[in-house]
Protein backbone atom coordinates (compact mmCIF):
# COMPACT_ATOMS: atom_id res chain seq x y z
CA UNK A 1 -66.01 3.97 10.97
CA UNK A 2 -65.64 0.42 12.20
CA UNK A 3 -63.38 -1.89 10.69
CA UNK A 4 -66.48 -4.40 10.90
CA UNK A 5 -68.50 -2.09 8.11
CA UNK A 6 -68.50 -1.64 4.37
CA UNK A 7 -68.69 2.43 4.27
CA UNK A 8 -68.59 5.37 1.26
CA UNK A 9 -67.30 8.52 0.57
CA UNK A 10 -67.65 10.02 -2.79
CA UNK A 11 -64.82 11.66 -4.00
CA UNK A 12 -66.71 13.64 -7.18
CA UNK A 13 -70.02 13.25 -9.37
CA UNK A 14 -68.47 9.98 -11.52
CA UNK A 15 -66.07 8.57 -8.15
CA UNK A 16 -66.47 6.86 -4.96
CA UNK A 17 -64.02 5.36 -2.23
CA UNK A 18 -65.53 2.12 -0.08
CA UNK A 19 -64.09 0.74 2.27
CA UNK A 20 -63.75 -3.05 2.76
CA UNK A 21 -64.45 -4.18 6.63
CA UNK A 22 -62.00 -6.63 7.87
CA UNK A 23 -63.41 -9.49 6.78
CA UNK A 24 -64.76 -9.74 3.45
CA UNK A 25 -67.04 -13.62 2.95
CA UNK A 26 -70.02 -15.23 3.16
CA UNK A 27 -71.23 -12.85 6.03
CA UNK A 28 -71.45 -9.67 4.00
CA UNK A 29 -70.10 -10.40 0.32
CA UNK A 30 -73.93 -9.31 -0.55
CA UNK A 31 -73.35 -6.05 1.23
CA UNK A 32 -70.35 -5.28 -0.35
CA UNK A 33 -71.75 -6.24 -3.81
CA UNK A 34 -74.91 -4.15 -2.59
CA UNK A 35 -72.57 -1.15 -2.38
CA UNK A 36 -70.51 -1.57 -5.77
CA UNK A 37 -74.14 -1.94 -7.56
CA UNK A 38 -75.65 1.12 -5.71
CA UNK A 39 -73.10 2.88 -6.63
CA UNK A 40 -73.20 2.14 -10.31
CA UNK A 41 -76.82 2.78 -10.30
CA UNK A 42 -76.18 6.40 -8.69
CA UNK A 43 -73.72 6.87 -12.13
CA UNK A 44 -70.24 6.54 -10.69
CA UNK A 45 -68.23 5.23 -12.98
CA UNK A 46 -65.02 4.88 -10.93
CA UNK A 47 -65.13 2.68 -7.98
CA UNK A 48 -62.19 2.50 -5.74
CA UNK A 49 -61.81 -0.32 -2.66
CA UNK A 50 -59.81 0.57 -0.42
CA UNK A 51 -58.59 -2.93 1.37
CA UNK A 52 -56.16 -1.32 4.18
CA UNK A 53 -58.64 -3.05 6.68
CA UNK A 54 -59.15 -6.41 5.18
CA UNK A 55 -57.40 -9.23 6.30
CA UNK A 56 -59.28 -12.21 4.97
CA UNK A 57 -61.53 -11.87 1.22
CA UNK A 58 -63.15 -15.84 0.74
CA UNK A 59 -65.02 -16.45 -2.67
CA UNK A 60 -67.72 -15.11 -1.75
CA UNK A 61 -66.12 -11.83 -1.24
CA UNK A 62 -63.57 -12.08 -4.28
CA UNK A 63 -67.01 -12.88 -6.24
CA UNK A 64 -68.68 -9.83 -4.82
CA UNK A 65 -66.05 -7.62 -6.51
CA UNK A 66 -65.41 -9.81 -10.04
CA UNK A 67 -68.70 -9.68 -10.82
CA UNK A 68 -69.46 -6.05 -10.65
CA UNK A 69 -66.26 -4.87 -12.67
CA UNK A 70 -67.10 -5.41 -16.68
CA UNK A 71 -70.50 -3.08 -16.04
CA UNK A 72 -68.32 -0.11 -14.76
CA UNK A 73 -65.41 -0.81 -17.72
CA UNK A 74 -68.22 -1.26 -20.19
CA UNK A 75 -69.47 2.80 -19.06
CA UNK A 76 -65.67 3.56 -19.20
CA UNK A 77 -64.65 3.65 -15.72
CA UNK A 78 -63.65 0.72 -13.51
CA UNK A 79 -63.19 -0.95 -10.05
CA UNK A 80 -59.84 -0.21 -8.42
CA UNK A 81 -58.77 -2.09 -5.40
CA UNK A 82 -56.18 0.03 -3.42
CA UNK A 83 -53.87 -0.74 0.16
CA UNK A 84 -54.36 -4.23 -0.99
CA UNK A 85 -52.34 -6.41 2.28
CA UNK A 86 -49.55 -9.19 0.73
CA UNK A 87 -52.23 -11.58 2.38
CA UNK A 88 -55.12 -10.62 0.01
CA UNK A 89 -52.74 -10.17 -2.79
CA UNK A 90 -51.90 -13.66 -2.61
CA UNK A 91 -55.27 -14.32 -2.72
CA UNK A 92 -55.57 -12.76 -6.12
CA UNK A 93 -52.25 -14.12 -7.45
CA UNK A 94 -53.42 -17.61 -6.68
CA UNK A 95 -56.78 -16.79 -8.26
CA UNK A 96 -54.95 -14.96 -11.48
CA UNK A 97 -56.78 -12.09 -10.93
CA UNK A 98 -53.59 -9.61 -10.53
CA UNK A 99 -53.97 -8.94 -14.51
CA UNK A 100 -57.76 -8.56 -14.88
CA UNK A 101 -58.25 -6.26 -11.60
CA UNK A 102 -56.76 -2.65 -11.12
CA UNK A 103 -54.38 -2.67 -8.05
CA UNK A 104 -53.05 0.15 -7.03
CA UNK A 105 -50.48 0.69 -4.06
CA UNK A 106 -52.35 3.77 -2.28
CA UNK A 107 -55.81 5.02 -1.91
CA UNK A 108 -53.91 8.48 -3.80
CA UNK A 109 -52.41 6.25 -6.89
CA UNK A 110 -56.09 4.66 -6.99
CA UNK A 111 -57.81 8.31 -7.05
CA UNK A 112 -55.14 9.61 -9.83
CA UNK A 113 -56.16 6.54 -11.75
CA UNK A 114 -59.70 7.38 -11.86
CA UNK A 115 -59.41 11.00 -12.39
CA UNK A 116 -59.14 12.28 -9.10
CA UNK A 117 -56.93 15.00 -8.51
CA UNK A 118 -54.79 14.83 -4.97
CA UNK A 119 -56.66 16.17 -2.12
């Protein structure tokens, strides 16, 4: 996979693991929120970014995310961002988003979270 593409991998029937491309913004926030909301609409509840690629999230690619998280909490899963860089978490500190999103240190913590037993 190229750190330039938004890819999935389901992990079971209710999870799936996507992978954020390097740069997450006005370029391709749409296919990143195209891939949360297909994935919802397939019925997984539990959707877990994994962020070791990204470097640099704008708005548009926070927004991509936000948005998509109260319609998998209100169908009791949730979006859980995972290898999150001090960079990006910055991002989301400045934004006071650390407290409304899941953040989990590893793509295993994020998969426990949801469910997922280790692999």
């Amino acid at each position: 996979m190229s750190e330039e593409q938004i890819s999935l991998r389901p992990l079971n029937d209710v999870t799936v693991l996507i992978t954020a491309p390097k740069v997450l913004d006005n370029s391709n926030a749409h296919q990143m929120l195209n891939a949360i909301t297909g994935a919802q609409a397939e019925g997984r509840k539990f959707l877990i970014i994994d962020m070791s690629h990204l470097e640099f999230i704008s708005s548009a690619g926070v927004g991509s995310i936000l948005g998509t998280v109260e319609s998998s909490r209100e169908i009791g899963g949730d979006i859980v961002l995972c290898n999150v860089s001090p960079n990006v978490l910055h991002v989301m500190q400045v934004l006071d988003l650390t407290e409304y999103l899941t953040i989990k240190i590893s793509t295993q913590e994020a998969a426990l979270a949801c469910g997922v037993g280790p692999k």
